[in-house]
Each structure stands twice: as structure tokens, then as C-alpha cells.
N, C-alpha and C. Protein backbone atom coordinates (compact mmCIF):
# COMPACT_ATOMS: atom_id res chain seq x y z
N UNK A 1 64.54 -38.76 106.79
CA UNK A 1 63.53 -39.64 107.33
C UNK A 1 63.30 -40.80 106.36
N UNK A 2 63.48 -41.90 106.90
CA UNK A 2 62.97 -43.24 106.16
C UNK A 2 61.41 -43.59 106.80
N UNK A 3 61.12 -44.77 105.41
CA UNK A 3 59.62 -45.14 105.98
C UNK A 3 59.53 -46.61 105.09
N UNK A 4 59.10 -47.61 105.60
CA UNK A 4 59.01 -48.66 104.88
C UNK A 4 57.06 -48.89 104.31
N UNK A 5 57.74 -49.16 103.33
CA UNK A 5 55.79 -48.82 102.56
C UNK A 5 55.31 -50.60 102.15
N UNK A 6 54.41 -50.66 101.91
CA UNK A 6 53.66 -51.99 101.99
C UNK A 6 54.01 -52.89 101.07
N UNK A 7 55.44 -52.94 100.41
CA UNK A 7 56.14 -54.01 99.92
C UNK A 7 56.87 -54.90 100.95
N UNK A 8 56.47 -54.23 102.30
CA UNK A 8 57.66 -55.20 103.42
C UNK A 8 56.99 -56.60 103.75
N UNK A 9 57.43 -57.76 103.43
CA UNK A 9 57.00 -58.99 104.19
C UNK A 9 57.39 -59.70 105.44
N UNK A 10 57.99 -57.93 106.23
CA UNK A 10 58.07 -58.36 107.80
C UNK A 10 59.72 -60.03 107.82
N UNK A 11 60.29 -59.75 106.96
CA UNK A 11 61.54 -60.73 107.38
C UNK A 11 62.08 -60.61 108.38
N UNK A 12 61.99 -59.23 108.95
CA UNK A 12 62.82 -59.05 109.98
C UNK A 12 64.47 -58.69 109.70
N UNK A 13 65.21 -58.65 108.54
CA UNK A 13 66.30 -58.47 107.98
C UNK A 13 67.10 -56.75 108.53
N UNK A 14 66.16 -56.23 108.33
CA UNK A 14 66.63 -54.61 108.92
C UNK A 14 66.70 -54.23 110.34
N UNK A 15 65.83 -55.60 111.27
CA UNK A 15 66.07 -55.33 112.43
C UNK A 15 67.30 -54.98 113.26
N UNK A 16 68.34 -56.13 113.01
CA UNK A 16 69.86 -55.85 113.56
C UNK A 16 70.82 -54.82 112.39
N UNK A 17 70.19 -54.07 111.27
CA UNK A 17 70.98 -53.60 111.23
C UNK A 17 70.78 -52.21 111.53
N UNK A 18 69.58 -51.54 112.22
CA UNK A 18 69.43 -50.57 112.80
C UNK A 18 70.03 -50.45 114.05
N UNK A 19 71.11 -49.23 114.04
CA UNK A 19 71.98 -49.15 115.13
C UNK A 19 70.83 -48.53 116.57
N UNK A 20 70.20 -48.26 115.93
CA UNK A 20 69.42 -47.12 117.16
C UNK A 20 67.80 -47.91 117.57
N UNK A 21 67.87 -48.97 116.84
CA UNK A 21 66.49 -49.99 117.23
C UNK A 21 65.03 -48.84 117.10
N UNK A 22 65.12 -48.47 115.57
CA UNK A 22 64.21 -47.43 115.94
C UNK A 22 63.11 -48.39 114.46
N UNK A 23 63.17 -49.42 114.33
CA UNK A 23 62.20 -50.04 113.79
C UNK A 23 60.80 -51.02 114.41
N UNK A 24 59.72 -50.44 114.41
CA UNK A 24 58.77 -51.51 115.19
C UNK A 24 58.52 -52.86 114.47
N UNK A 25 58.43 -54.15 114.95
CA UNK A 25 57.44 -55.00 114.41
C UNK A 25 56.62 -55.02 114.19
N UNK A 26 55.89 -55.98 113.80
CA UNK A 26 54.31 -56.17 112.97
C UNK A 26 54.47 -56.76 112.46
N UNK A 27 52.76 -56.79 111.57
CA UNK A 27 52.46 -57.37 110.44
C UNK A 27 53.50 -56.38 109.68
N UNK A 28 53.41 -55.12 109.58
CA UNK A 28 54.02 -54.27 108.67
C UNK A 28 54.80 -53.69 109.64
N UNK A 29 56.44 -53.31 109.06
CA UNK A 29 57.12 -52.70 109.90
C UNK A 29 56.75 -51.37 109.93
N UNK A 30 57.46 -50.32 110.68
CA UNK A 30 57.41 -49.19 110.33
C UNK A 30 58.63 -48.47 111.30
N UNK A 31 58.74 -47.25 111.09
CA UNK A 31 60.16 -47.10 111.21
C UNK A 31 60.05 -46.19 112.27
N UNK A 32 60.37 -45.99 113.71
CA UNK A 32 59.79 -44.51 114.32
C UNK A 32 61.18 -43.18 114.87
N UNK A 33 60.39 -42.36 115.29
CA UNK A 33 61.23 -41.62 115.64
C UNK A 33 62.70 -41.16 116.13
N UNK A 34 63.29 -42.60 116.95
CA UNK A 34 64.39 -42.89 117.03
C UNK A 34 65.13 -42.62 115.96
N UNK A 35 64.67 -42.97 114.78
CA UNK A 35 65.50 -42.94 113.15
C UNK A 35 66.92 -42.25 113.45
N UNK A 36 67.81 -42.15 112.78
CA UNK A 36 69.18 -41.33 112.96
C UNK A 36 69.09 -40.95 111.65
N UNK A 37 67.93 -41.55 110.58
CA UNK A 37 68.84 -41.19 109.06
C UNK A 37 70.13 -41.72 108.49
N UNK A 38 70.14 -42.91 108.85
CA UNK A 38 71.88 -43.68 108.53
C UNK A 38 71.63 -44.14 107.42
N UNK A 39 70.42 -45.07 107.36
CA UNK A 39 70.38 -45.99 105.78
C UNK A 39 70.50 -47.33 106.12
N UNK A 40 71.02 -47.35 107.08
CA UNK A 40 71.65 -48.98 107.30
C UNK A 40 70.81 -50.17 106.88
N UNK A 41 69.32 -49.95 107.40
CA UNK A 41 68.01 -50.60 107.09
C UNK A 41 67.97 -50.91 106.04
N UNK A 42 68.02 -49.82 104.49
CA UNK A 42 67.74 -49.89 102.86
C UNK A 42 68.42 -50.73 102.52
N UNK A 43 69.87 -50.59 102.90
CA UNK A 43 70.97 -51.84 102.60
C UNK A 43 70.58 -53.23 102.05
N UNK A 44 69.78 -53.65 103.44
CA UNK A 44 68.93 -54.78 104.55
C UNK A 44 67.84 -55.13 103.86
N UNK A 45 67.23 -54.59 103.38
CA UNK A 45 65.99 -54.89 103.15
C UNK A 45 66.03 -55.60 101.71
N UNK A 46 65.37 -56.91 101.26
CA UNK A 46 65.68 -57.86 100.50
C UNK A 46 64.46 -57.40 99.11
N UNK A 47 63.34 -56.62 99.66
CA UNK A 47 62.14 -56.24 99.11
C UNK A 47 62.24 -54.73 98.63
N UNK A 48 63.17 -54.12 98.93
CA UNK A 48 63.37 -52.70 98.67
C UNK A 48 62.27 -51.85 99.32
N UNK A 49 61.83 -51.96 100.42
CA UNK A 49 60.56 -51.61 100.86
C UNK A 49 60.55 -50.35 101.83
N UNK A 50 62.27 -50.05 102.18
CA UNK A 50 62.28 -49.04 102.68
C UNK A 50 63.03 -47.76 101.72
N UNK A 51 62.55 -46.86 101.72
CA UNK A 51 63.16 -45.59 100.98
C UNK A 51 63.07 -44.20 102.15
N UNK A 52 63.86 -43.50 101.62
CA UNK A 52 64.05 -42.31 102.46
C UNK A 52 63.38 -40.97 102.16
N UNK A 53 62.43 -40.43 102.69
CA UNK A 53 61.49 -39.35 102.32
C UNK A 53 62.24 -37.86 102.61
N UNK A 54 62.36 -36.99 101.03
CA UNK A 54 63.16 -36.12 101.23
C UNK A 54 61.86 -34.94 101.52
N UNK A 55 62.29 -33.95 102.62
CA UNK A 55 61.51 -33.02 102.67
C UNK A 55 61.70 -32.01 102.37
């Protein structure tokens, strides 16, 4: 499971590279259920704002 935490300034950069469109807009993104767990997003992200929560 990924989650983007309140370093995101909403660029929009991780949008196209989520294969499964499982990121919402906003002021703050956030990442939902759709997720696959790929990573593709962390890549993407210019702010490092998304990380992956190990359970």
C-alpha cells in the first residue's frame, strides 16, 4: 500500500503514471483503493511525497 503524505504540491506528475488511475485529485492527492502496489507513482513524484506503507 502506498500513501502520499503532505509534502505533495498536487503537480499532478504521478497522475499518468498510474496504470490503474487509482490516484484522486485535490488540494492534496491521495491514493485509493484501486492501488495495484506497482510504484510507478514514487518514480513520478518530484517531492518524494509518496512512500509505500509496509504492514
Amino acid at each position: 500500500m502506498y500513501i502520499i503524505d503532505e509534502t505533495c504540491n498536487a503537480c499532478g506528475k504521478c497522475i499518468p503514471e498510474c496504470p490503474v488511475s487509482a490516484i484522486n485529485q485535490g488540494a492534496k492527492y491521495a491514493i485509493n483503493a484501486l492501488c495495484n502496489d506497482c510504484g510507478a507513482c514514487v518514480d513520478a513524484c518530484p517531492e518524494n511525497a509518496i512512500s509505500e506503507v509496509k504492514s
